[in-house]
PDB file of N, CA and C in Angstrom:
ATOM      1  N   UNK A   1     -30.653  56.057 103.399  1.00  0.00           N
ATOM      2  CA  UNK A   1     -29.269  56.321 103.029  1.00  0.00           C
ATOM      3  C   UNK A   1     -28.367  55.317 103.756  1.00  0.00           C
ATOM      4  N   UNK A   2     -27.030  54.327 102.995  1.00  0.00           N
ATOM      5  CA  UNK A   2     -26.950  53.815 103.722  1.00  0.00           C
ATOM      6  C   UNK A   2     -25.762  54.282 104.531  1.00  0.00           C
ATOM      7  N   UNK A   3     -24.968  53.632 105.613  1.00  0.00           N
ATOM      8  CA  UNK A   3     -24.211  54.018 106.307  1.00  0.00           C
ATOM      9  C   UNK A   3     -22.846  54.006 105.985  1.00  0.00           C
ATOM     10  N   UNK A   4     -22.062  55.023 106.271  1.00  0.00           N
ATOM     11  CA  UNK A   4     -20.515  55.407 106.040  1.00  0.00           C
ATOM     12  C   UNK A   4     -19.919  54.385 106.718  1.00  0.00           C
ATOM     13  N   UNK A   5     -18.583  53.194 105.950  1.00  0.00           N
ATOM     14  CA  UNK A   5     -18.373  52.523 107.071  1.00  0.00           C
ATOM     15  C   UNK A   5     -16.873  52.568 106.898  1.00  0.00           C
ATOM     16  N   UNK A   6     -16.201  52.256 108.082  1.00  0.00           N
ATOM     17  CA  UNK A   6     -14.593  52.490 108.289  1.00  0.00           C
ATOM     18  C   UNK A   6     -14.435  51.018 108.718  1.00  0.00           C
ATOM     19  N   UNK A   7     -13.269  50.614 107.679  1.00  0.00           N
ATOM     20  CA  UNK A   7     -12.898  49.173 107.096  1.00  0.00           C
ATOM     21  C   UNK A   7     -11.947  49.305 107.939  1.00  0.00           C
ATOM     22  N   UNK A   8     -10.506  48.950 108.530  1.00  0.00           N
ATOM     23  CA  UNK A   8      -9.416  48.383 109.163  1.00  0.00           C
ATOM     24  C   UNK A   8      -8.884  47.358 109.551  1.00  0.00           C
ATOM     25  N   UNK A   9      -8.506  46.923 108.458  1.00  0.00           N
ATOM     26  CA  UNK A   9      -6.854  45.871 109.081  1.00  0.00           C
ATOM     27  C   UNK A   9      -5.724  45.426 109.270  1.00  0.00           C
ATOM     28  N   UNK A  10      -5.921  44.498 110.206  1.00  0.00           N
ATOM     29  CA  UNK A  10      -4.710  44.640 111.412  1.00  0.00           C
ATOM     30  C   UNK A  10      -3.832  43.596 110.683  1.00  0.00           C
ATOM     31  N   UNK A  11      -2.997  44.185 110.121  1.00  0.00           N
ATOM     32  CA  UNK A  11      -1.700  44.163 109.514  1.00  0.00           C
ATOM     33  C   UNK A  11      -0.977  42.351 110.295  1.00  0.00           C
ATOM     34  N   UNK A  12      -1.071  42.399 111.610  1.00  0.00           N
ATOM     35  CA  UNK A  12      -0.307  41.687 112.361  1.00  0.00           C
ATOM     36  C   UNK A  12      -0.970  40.088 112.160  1.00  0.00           C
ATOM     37  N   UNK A  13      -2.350  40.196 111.854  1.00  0.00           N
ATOM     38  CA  UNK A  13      -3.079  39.348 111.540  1.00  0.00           C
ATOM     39  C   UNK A  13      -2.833  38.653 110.673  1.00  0.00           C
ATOM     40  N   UNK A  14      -2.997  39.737 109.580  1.00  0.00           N
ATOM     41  CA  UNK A  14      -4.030  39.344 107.770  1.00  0.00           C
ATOM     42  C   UNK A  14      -2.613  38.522 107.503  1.00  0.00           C
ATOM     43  N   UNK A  15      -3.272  37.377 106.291  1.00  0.00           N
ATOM     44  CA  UNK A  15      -2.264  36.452 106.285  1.00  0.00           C
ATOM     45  C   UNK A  15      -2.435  36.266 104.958  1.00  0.00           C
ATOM     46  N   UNK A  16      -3.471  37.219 103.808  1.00  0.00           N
ATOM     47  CA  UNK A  16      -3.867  37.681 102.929  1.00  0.00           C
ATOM     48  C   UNK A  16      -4.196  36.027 102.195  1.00  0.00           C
ATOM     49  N   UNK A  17      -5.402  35.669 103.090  1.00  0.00           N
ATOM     50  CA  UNK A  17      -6.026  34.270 102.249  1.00  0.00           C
ATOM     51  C   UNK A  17      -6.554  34.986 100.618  1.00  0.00           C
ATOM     52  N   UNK A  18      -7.058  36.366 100.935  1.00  0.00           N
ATOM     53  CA  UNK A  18      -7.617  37.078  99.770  1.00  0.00           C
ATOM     54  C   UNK A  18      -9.330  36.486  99.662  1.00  0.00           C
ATOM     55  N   UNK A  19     -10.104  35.980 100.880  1.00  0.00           N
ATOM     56  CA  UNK A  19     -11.029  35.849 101.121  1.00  0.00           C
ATOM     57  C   UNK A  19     -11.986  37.188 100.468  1.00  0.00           C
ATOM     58  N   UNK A  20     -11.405  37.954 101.598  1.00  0.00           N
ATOM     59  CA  UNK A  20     -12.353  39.275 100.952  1.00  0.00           C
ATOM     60  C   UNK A  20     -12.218  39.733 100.204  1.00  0.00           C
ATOM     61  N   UNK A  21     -10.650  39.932  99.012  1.00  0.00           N
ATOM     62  CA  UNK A  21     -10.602  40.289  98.269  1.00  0.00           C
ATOM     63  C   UNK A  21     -12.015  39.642  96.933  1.00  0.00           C
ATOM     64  N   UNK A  22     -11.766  37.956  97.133  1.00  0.00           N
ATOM     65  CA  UNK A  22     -13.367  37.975  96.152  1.00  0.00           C
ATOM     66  C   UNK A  22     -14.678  37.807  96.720  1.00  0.00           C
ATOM     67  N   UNK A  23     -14.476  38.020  98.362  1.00  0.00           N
ATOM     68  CA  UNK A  23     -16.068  38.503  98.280  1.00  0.00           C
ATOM     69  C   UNK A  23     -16.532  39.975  97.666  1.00  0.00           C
ATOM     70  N   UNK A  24     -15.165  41.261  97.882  1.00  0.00           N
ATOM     71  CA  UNK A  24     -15.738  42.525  97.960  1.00  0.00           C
ATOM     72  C   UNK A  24     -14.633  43.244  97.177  1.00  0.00           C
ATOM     73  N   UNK A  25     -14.177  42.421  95.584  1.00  0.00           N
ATOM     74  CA  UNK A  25     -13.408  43.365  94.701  1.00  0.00           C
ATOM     75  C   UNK A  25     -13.128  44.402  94.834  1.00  0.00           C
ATOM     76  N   UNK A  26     -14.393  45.428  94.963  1.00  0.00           N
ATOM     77  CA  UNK A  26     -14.057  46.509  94.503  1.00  0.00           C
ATOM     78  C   UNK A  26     -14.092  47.247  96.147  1.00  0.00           C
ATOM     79  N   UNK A  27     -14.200  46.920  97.088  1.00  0.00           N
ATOM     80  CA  UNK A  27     -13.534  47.207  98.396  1.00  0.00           C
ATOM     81  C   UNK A  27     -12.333  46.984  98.927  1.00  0.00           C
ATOM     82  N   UNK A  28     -11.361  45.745  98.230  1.00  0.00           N
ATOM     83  CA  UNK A  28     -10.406  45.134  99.104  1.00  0.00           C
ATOM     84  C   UNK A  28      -9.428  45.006  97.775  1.00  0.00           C
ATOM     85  N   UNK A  29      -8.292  44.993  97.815  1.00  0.00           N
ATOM     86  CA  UNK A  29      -6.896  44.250  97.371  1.00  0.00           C
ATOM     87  C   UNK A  29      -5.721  44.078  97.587  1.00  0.00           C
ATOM     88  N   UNK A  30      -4.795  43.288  97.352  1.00  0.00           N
ATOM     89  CA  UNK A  30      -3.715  42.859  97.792  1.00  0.00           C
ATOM     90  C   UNK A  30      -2.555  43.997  97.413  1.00  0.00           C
ATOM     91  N   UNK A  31      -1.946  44.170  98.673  1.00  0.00           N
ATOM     92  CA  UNK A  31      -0.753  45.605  98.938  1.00  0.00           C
ATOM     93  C   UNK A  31       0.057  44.872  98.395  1.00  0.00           C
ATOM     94  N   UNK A  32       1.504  45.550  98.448  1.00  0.00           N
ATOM     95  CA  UNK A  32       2.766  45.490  97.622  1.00  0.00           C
ATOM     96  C   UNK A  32       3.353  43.893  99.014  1.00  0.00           C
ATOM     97  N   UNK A  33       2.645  43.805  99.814  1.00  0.00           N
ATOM     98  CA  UNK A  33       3.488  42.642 100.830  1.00  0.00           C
ATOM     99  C   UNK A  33       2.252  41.615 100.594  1.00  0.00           C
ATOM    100  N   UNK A  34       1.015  41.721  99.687  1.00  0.00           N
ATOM    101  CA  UNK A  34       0.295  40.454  99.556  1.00  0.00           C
ATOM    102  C   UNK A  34      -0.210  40.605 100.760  1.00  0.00           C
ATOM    103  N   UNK A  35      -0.998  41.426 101.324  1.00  0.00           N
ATOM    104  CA  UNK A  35      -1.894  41.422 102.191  1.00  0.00           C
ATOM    105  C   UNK A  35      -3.027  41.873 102.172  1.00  0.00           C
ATOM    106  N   UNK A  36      -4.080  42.563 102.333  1.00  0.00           N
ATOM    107  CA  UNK A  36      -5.248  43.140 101.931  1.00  0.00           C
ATOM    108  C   UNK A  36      -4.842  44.184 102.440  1.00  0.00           C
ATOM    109  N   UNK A  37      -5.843  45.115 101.590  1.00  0.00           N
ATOM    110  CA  UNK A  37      -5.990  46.644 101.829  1.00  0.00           C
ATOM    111  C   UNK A  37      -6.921  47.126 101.553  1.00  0.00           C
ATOM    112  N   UNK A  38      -7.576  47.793 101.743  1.00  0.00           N
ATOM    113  CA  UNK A  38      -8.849  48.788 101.605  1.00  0.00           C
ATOM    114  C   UNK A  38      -8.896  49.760 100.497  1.00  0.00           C
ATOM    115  N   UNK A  39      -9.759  49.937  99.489  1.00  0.00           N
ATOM    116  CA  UNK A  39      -9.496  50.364  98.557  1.00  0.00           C
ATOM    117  C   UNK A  39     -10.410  51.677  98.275  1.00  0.00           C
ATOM    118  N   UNK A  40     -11.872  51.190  98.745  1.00  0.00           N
ATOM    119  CA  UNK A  40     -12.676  52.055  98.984  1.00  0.00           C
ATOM    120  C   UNK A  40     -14.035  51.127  99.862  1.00  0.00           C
ATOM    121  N   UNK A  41     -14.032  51.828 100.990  1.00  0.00           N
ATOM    122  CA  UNK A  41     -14.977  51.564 101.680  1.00  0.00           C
ATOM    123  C   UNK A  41     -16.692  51.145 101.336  1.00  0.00           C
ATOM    124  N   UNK A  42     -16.941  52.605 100.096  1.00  0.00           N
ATOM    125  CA  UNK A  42     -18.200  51.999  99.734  1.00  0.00           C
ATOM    126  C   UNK A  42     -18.519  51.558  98.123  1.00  0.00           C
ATOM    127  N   UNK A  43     -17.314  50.689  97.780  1.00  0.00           N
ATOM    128  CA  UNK A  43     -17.173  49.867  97.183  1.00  0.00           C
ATOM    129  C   UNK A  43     -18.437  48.910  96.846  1.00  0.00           C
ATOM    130  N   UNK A  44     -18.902  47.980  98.080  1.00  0.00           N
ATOM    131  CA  UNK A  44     -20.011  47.504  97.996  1.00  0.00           C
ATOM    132  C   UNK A  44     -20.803  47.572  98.800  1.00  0.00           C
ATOM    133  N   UNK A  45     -22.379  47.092  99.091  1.00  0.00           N
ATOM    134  CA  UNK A  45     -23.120  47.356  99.792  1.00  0.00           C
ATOM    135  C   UNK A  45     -22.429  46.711 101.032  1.00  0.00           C
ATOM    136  N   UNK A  46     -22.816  47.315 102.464  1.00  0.00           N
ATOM    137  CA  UNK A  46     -22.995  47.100 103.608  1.00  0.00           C
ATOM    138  C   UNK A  46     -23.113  45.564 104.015  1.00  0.00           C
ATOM    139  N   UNK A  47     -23.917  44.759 103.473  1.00  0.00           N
ATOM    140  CA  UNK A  47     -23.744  43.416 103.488  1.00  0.00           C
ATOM    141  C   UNK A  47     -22.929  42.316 103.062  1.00  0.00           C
ATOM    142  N   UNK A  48     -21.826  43.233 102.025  1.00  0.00           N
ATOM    143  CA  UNK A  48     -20.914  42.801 101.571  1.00  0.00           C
ATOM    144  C   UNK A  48     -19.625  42.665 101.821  1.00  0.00           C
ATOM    145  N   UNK A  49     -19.519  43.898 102.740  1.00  0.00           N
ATOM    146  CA  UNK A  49     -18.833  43.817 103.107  1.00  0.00           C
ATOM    147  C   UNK A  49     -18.530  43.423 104.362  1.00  0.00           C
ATOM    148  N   UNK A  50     -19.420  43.425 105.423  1.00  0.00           N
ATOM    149  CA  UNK A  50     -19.828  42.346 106.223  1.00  0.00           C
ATOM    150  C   UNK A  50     -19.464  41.015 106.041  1.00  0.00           C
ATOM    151  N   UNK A  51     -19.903  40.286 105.038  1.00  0.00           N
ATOM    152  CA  UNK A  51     -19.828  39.106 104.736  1.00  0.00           C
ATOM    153  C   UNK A  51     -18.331  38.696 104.433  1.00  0.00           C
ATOM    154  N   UNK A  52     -17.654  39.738 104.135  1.00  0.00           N
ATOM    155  CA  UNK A  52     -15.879  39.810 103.266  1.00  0.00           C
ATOM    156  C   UNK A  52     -15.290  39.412 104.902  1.00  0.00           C
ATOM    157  N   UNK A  53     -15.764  40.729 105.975  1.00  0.00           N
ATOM    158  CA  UNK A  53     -15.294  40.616 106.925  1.00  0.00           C
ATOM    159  C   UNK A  53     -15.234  39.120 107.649  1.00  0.00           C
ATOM    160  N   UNK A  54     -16.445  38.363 107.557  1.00  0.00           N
ATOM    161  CA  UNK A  54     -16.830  37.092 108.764  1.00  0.00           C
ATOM    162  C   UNK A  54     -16.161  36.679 107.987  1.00  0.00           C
ATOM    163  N   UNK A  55     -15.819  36.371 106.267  1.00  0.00           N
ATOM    164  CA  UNK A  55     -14.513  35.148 105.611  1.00  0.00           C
ATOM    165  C   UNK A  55     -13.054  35.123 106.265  1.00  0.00           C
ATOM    166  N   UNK A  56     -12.620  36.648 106.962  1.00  0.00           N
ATOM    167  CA  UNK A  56     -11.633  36.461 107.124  1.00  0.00           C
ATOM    168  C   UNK A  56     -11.224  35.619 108.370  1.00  0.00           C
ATOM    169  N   UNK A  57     -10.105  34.109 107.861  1.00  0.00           N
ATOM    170  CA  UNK A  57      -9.674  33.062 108.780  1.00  0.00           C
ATOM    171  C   UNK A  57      -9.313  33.995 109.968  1.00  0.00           C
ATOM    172  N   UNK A  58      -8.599  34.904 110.125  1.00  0.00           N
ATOM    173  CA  UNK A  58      -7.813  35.514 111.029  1.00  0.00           C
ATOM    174  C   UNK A  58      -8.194  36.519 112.105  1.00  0.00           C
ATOM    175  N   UNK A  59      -9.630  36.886 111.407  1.00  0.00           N
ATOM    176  CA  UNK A  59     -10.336  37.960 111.859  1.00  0.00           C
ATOM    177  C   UNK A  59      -9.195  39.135 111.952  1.00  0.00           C
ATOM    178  N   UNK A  60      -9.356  39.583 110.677  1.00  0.00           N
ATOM    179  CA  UNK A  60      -8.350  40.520 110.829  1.00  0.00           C
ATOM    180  C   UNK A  60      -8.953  42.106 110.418  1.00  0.00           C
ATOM    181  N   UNK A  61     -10.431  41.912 109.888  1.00  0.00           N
ATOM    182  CA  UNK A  61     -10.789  42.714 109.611  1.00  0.00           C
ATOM    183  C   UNK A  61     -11.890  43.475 110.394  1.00  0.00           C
ATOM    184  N   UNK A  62     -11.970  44.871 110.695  1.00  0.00           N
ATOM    185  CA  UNK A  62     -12.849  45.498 111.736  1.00  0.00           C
ATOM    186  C   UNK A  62     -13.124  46.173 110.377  1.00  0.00           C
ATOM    187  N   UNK A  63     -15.145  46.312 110.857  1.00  0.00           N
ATOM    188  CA  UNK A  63     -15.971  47.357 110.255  1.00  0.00           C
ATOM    189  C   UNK A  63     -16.529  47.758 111.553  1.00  0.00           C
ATOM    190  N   UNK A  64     -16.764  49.478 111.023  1.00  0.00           N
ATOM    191  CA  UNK A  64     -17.315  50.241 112.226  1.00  0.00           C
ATOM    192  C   UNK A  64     -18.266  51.339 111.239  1.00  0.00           C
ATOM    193  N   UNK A  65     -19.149  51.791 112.197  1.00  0.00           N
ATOM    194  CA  UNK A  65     -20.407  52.718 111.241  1.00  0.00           C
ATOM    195  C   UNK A  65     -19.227  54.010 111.965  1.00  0.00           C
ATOM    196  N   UNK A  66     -18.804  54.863 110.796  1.00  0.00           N
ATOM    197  CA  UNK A  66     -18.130  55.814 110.560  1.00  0.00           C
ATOM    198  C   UNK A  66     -18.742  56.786 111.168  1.00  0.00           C
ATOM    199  N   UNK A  67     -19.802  57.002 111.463  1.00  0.00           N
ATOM    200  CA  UNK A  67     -20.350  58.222 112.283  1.00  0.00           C
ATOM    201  C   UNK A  67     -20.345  58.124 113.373  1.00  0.00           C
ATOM    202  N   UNK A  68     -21.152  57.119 113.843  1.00  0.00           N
ATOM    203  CA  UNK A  68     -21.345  56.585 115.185  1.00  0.00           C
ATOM    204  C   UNK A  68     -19.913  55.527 115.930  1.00  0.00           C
ATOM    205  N   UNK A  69     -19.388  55.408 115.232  1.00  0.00           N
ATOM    206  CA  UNK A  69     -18.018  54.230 115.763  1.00  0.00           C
ATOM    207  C   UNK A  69     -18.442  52.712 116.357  1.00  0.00           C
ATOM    208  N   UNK A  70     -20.027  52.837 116.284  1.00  0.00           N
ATOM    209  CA  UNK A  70     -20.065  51.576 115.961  1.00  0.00           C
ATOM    210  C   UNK A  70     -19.881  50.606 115.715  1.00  0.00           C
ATOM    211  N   UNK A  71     -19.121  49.529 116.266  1.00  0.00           N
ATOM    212  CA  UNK A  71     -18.478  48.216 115.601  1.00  0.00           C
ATOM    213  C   UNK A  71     -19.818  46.917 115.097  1.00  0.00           C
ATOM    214  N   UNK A  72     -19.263  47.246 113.870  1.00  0.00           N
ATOM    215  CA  UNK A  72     -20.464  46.340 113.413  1.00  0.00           C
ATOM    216  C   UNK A  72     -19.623  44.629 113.471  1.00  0.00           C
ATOM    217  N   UNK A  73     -18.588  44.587 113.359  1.00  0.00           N
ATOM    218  CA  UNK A  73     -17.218  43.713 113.292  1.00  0.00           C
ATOM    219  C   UNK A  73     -16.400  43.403 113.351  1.00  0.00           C
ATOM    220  N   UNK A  74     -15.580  42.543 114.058  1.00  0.00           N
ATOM    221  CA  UNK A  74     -15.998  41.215 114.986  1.00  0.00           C
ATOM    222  C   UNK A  74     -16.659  41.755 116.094  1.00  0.00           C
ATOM    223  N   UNK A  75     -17.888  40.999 116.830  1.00  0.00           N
ATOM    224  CA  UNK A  75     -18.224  41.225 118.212  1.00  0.00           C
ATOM    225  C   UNK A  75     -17.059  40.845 119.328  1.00  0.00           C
ATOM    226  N   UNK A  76     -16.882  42.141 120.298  1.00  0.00           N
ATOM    227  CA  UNK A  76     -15.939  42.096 121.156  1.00  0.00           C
ATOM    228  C   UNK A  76     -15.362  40.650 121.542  1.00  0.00           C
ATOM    229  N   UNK A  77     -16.550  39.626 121.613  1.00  0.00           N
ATOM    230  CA  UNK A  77     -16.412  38.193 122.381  1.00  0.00           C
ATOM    231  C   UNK A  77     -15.282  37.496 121.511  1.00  0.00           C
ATOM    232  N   UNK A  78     -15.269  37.687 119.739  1.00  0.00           N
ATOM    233  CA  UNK A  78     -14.678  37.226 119.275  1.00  0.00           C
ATOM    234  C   UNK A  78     -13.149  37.554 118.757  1.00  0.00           C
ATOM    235  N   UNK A  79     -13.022  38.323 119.567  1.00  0.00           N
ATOM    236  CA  UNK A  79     -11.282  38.523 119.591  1.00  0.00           C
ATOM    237  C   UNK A  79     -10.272  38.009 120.764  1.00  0.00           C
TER     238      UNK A  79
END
């Protein structure tokens, strides 16, 4: 089964390149200020959204395993 994951971003960042919006359509799209937003978490597989996350220039996006709080993304070093 795969894992519940909690998407978040930091507003102060996102500069809405819309990177993730086409890695992970049906996870991500652009809010009423042209920034990304979260649309539904399990949108796409786990690796996908992963991958949406490392596109973003700004690192603006945190994934965490929803049960455990887990940060799967960014590693601490890289903020």
């Amino acid at each position: 089964m795969p894992r519940r994951l909690r998407i978040t971003i930091d507003y102060n960042r996102c500069v809405g390149s819309g990177i993730c919006i086409l890695t992970a359509p049906n996870v991500f799209r652009y809010n009423d200020q042209r920034q990304s937003e979260v649309i539904d978490p399990d949108g796409a597989p786990e690796g996908v959204v992963l991958e949406a996350a490392q596109g973003c220039p700004q690192v603006a996006i945190t994934v965490e395993d929803a049960d455990s709080n887990e940060r799967l993304f960014p590693p601490a070093d890289l903020l």
